[in-house]
Protein backbone atom coordinates (compact mmCIF):
# COMPACT_ATOMS: atom_id res chain seq x y z
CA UNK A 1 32.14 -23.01 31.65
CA UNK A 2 33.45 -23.26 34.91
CA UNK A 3 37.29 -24.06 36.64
CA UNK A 4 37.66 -27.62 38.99
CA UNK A 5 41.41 -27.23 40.29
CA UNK A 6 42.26 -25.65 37.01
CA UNK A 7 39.99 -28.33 35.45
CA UNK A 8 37.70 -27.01 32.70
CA UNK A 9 34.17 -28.30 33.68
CA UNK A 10 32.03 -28.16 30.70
CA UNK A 11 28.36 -26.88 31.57
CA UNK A 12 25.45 -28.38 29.50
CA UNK A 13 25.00 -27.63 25.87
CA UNK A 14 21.68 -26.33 24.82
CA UNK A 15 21.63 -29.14 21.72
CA UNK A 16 22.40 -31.74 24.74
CA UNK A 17 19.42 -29.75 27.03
CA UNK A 18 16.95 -30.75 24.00
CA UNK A 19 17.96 -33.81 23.51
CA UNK A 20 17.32 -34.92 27.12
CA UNK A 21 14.12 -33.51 27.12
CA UNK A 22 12.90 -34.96 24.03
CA UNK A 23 14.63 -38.67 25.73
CA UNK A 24 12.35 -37.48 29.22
CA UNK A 25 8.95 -36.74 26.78
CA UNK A 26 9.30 -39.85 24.15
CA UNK A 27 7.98 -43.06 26.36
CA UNK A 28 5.29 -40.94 27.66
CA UNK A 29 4.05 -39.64 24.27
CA UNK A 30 4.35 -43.11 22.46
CA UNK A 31 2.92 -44.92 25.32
CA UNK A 32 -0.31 -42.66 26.04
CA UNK A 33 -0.73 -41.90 22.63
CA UNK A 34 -0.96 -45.79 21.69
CA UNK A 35 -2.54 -47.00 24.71
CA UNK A 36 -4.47 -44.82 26.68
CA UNK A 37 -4.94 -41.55 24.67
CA UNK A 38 -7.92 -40.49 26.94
CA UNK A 39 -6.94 -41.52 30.48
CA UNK A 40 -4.90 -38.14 31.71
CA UNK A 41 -3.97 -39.87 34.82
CA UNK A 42 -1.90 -42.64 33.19
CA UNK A 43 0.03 -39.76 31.34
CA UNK A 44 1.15 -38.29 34.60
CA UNK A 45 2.11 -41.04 35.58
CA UNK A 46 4.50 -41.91 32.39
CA UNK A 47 6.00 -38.60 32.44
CA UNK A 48 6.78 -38.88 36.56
CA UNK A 49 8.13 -42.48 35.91
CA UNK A 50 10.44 -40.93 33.32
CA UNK A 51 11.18 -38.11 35.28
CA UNK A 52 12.84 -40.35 38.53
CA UNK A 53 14.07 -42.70 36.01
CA UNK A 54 16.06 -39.85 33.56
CA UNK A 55 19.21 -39.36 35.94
CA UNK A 56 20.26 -42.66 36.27
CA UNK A 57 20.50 -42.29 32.12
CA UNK A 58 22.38 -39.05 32.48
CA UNK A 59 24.80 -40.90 34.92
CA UNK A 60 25.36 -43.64 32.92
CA UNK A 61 25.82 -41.39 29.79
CA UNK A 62 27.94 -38.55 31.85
CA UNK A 63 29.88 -41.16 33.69
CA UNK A 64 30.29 -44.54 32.58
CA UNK A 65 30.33 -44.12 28.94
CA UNK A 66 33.30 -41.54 29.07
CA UNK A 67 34.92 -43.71 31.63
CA UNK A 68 34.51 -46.94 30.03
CA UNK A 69 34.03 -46.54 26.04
CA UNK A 70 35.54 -44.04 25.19
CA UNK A 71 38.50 -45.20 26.91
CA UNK A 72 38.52 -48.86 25.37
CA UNK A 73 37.78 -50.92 28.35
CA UNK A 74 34.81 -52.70 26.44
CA UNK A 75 34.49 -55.61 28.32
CA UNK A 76 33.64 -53.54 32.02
CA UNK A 77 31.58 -50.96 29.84
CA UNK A 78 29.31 -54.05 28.78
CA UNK A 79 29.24 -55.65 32.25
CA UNK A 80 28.36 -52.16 33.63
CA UNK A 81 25.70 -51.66 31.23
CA UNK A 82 24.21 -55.03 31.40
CA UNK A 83 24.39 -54.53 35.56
CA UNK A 84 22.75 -51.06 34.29
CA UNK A 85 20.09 -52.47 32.09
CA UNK A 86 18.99 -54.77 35.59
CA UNK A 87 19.12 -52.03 37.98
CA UNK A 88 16.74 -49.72 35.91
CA UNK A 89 14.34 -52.45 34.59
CA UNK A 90 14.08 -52.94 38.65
CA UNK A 91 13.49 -49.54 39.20
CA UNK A 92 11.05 -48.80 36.36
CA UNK A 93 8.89 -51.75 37.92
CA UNK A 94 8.92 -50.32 41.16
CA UNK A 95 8.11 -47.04 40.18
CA UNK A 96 5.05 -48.86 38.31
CA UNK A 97 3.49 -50.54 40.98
CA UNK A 98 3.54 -47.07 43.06
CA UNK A 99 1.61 -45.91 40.29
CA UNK A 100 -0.64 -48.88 40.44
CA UNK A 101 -2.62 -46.63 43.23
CA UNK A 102 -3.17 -43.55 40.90
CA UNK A 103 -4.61 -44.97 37.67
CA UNK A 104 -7.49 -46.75 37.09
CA UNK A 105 -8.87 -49.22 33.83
CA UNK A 106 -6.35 -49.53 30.82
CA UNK A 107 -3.61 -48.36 32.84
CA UNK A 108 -4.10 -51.54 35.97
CA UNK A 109 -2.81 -53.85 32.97
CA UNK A 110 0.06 -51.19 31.88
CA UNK A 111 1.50 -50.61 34.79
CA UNK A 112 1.55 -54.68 36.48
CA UNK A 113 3.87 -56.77 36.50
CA UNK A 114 3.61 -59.60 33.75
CA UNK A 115 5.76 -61.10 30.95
CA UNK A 116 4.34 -58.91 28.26
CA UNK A 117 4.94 -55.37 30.23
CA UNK A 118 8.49 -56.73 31.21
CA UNK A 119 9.28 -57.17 27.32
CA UNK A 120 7.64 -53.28 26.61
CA UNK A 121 9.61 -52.04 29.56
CA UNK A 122 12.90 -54.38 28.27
CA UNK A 123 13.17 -52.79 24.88
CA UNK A 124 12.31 -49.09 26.34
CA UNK A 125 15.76 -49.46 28.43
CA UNK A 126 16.95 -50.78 25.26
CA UNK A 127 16.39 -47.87 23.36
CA UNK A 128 16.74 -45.91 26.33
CA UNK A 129 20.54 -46.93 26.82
CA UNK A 130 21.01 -45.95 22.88
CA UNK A 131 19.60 -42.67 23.16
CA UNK A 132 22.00 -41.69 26.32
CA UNK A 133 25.31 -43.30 24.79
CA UNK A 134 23.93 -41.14 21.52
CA UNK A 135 23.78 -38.20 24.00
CA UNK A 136 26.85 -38.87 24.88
CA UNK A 137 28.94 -38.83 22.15
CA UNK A 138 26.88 -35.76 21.18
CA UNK A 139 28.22 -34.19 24.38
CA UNK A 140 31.83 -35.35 23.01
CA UNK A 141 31.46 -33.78 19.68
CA UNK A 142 30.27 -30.43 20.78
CA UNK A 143 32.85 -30.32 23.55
CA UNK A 144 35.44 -30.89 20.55
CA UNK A 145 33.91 -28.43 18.47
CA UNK A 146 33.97 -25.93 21.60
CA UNK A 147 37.98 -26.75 22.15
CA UNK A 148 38.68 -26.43 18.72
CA UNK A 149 36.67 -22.90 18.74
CA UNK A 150 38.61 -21.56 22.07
CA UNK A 151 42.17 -22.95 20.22
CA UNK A 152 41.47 -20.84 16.96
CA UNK A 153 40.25 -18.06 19.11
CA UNK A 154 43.60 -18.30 21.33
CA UNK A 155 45.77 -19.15 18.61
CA UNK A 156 44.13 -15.23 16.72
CA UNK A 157 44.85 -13.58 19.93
CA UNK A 158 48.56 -14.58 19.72
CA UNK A 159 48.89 -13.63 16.00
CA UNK A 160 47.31 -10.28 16.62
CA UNK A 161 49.59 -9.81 19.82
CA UNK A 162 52.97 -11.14 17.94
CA UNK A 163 51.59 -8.38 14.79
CA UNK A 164 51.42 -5.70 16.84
CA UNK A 165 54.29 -5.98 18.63
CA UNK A 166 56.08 -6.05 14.90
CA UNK A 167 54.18 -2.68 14.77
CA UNK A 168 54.94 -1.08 17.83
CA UNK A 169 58.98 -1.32 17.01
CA UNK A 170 58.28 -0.58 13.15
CA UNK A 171 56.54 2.34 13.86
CA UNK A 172 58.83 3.67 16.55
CA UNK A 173 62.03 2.74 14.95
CA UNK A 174 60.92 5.71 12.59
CA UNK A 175 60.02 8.26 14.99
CA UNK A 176 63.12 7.89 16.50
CA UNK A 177 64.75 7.48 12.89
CA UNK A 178 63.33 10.98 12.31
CA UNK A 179 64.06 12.90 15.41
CA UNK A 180 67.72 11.80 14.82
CA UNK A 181 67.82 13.58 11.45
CA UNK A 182 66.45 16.76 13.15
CA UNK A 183 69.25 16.87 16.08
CA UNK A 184 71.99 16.58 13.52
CA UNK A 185 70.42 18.96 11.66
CA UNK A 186 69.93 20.90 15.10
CA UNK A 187 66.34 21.82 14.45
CA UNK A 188 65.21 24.23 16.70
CA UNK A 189 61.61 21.79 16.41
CA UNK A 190 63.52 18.86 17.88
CA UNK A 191 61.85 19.76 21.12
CA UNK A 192 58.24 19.66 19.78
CA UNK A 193 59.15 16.48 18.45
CA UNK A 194 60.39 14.76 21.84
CA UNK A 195 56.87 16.50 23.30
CA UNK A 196 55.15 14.34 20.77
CA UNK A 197 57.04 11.26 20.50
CA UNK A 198 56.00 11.37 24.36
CA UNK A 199 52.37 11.43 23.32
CA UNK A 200 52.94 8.35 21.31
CA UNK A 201 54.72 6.85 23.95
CA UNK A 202 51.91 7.18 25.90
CA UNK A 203 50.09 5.99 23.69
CA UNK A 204 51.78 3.04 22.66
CA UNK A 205 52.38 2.04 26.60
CA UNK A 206 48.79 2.70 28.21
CA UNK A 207 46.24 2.44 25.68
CA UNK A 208 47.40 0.81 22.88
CA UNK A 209 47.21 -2.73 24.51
CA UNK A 210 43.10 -2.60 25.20
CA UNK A 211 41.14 -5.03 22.69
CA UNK A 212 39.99 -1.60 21.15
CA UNK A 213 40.34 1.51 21.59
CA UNK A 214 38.41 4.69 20.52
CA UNK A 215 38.73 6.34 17.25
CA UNK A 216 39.50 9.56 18.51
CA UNK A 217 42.42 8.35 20.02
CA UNK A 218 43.36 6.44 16.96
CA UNK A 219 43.64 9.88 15.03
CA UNK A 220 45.36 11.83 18.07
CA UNK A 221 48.07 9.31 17.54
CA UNK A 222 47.62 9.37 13.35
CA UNK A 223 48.39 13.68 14.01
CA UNK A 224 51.25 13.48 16.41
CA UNK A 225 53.05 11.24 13.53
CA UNK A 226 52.13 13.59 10.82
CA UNK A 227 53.00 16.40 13.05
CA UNK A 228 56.81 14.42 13.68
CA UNK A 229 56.93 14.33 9.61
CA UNK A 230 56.18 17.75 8.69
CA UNK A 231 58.59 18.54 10.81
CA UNK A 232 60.93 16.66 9.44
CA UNK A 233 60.16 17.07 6.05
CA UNK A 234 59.14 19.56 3.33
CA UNK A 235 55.78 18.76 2.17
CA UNK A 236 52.22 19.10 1.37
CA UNK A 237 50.87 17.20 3.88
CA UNK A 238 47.09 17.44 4.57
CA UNK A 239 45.41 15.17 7.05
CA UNK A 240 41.42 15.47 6.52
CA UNK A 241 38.86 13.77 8.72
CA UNK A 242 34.91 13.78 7.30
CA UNK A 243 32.03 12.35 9.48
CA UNK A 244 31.89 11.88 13.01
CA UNK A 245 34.67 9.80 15.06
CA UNK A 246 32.47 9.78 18.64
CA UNK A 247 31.38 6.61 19.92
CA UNK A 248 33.30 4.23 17.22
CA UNK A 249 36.32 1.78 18.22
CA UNK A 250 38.41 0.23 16.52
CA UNK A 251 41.70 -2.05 16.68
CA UNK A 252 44.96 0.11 17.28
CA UNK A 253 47.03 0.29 14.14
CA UNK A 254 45.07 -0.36 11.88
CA UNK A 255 46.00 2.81 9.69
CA UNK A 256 49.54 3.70 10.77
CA UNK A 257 51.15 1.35 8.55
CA UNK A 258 49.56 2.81 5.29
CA UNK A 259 50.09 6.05 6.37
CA UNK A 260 53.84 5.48 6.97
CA UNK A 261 53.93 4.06 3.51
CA UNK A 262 52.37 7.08 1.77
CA UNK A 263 55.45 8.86 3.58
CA UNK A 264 57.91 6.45 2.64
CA UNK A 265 56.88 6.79 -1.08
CA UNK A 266 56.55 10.89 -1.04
CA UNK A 267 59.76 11.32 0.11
CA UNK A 268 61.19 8.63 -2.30
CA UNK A 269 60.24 11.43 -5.01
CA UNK A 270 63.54 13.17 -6.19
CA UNK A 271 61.92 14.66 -9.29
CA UNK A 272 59.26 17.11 -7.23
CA UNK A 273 57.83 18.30 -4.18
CA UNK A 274 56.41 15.28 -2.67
CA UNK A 275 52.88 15.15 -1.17
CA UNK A 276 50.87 13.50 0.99
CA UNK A 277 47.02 13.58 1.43
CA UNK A 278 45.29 11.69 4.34
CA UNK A 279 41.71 11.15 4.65
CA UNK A 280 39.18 9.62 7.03
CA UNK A 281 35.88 9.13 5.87
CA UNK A 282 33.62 8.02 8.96
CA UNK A 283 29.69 7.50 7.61
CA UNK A 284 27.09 5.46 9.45
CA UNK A 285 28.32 2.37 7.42
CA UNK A 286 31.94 2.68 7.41
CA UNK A 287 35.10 4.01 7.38
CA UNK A 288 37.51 4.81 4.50
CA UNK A 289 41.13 5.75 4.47
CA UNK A 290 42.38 7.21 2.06
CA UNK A 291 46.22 8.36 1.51
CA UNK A 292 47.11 9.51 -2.00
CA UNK A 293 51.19 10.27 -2.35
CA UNK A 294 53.08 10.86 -5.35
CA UNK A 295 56.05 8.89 -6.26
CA UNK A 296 59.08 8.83 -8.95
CA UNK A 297 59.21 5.19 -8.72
CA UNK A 298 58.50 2.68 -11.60
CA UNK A 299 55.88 0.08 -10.72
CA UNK A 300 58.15 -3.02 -10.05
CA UNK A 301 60.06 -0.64 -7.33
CA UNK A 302 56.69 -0.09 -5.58
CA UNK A 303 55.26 -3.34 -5.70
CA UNK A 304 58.43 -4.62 -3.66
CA UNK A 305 58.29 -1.68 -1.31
CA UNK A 306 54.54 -2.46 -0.27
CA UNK A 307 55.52 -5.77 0.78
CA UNK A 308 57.46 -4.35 3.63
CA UNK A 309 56.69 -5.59 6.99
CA UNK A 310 54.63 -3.13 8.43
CA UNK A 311 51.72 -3.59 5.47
CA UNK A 312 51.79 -6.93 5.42
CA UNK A 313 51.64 -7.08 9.19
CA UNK A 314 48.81 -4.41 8.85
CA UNK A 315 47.03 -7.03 6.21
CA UNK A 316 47.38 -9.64 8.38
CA UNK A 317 45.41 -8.09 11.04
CA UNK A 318 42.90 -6.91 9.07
CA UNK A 319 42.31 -10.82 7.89
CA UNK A 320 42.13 -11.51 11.36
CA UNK A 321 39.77 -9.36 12.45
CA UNK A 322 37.81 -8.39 9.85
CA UNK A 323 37.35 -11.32 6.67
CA UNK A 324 34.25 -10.61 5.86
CA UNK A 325 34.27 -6.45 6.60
CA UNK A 326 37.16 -4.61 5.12
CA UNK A 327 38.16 -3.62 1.38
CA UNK A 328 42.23 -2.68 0.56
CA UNK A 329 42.51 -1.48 -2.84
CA UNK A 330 46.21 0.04 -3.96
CA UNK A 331 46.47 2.09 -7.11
CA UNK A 332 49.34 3.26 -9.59
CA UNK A 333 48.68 5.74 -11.86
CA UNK A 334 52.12 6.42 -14.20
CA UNK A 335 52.07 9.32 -16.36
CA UNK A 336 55.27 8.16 -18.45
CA UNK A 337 53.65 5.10 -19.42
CA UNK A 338 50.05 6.40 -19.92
CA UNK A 339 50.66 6.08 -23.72
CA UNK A 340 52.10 2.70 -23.24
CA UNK A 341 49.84 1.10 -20.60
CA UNK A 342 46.15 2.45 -21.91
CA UNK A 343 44.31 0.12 -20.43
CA UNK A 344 45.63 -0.20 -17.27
CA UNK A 345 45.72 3.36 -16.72
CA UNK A 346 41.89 3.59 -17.82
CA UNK A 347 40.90 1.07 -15.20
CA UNK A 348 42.80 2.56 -12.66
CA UNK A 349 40.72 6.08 -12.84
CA UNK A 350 38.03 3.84 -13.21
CA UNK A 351 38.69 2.45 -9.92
CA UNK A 352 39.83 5.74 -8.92
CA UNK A 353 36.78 7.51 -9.66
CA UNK A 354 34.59 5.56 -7.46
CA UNK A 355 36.71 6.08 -4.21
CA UNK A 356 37.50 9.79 -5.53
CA UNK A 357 34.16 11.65 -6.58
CA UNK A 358 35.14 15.05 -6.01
CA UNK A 359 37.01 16.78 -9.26
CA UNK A 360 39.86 18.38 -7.48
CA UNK A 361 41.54 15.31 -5.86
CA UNK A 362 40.83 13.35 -8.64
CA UNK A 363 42.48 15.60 -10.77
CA UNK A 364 45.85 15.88 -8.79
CA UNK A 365 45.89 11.93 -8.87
CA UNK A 366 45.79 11.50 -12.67
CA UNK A 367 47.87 14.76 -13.26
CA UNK A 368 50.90 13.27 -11.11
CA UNK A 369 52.84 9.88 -10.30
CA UNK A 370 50.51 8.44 -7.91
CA UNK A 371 50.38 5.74 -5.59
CA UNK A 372 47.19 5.42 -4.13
CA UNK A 373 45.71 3.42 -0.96
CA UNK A 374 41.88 3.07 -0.10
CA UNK A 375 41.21 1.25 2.70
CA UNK A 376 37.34 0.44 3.78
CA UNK A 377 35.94 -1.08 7.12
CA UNK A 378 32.37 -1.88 6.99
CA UNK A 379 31.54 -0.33 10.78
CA UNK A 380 27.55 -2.23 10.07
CA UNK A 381 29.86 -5.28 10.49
CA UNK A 382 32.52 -4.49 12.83
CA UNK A 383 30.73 -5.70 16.09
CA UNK A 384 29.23 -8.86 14.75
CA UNK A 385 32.81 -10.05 13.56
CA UNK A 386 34.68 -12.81 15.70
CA UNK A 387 36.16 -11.49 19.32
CA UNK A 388 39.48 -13.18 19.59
CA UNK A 389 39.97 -12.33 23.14
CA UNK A 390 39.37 -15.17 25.52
């Protein structure tokens, strides 16, 4: 695609390519097929008559059918293409009686003028003129298609961009939330926190705003927040990564939000110590998140608090960008209600024990309130997804 005076000038489709060539091969293959099958000169000949004779068809379909029909002014666009129809039939006749020189036998009669070879040559402009107005609107359809395609991919590039600037406040409205608390509680650690909330800044300023970025610097800024919160809070806060991170990149913030949720549902807990256990699973195929907190809150209190704006902002991205390549699956398990709610409990560790295999973690999920996230990207997937930047 190229720029006229900040004009879009659409290039040539490869469907349009094809169908030009197969309009440049068709009289010549009919013709010496039917006629003269074994004279190889006359076939030249067809082909280089269709060859000079081809651009005044792509003028007429490039030019004068855009101009003229598509705009409504019928009555030119038939005066032009009868004027059209004369000028070629003229030209294909001259172009025949050069190649009167060059073949001999069958060819002599094909290529003279008479009535019969000025009907032939009549109903080939004909069908001609069909084919390139076909062409045309052809050309029309996929340069509709293409606009459409560059809208949708513009109007997902200004979702993701409004999104993540919901994020970027969300997220630091809490850090700042939380180095608040520790100057009124003048925390000697206040200071470590400012040094980190300066990491994030930079963070959030300089390389936050690329397309992607990589994962290691996606977990840098996942530990300076967890650093902030233990901090801040007293917890059992593990943060676990598995695999390895080089040479993978991802969206920013895609995992901050459900990480900051697991927090916000920990320290909810009034009844015991809260905890919070992060982990990234990088494999060859993809990459899991998992954050496992426990909560004192009944089930109708969380499933209003995980409609905040950060998770469904987080959701909405990961629609965006990946459809077809990521898995979110939340989990309650409720201890109070286990005797009550059987069967939902039972598929929950169900569920649970697929994303959970080891003993030990599974065990402190079913032994406690739990509120569970597991989020899964397919990384096999990640590259062939749609690119929203223009």
């Amino acid at each position: 695609m190229e720029y006229d005076n900040d004009r879009v000038v659409k290039g040539v489709h490869k469907t349009e390519l094809y169908c030009w060539i197969f309009f440049v091969l068709l009289n010549p293959l009919v013709n010496s097929l039917a006629i003269f099958p074994r004279q190889q000169t006359a076939w030249i000949a067809l082909i280089l008559v269709s060859l000079f004779i081809s651009p005044l068809y792509i003028i007429y379909s490039r030019v004068i059918v855009p101009k003229f029909l598509y705009t409504g002014k019928h009555f030119l666009f038939g005066l032009l293409t009868i004027l059209f129809f004369l000028v070629v039939i003229s030209f294909v006749f001259l172009l025949n009686g050069i190649m009167l020189f060059f073949v001999q036998g069958v060819g002599q009669y094909y290529f003279a003028f008479s009535t019969i070879n000025l009907a032939r040559e009549g109903s080939w402009v004909f069908i001609n003129t069909f084919l390139a107005v076909s062409i045309a609107f052809l050309r029309r359809n996929l340069n509709e298609e293409e606009t459409i395609e560059e809208l949708q991919k513009d109007n997902t590039f200004y979702k993701l961009r409004y999104f993540r600037t919901q994020l970027n406040p969300h997220f630091l409205f809490n850090t700042l939330n939380s180095i608040y608390s520790l100057s009124l509680a003048k925390n000697d650690k206040t200071t470590e926190v400012v040094i980190r909330l300066s990491d994030i800044m930079r963070f959030l300023i300089y390389e936050c705003n690329e397309e992607k970025i990589p994962l290691e610097k996606e977990i840098e800024f996942i530990r300076n927040y967890i650093e902030i919160e233990k901090i801040r809070y007293d917890a059992d806060i593990k943060f676990t990564i598995e695999g390895t991170t080089e040479g993978i990149m991802i969206e920013p913030f895609l995992f901050i939000s459900f990480i900051e949720n697991g927090f916000k549902h920990a320290i909810d807990n009034s009844f015991a110590k809260p905890f919070i256990y992060i982990t990234l699973k990088v494999s060859k195929d993809q990459i899991v998140l998992n954050v496992i907190n426990n909560t004192s809150l009944e089930l109708e209190t969380q499933a209003k608090k995980i409609q905040g704006k950060g998770l469904v902002n987080s959701k909405s991205v990961l629609e965006l960008l990946y459809p077809d390549a990521y898995s979110l699956d939340i989990i309650q398990t409720e201890i109070k209600d286990r005797k009550e709610s059987k069967s939902r409990f039972k598929n929950a560790k169900e569920r649970l024990q697929q994303l959970y295999p080891d003993a030990h973690t599974l065990d402190v999920i079913l032994s406690n309130n739990t509120f569970t996230v597991s989020l899964i990207l397919l990384t096999g997937l990640l590259d062939k997804m749609y690119h929203y930047r223009r």
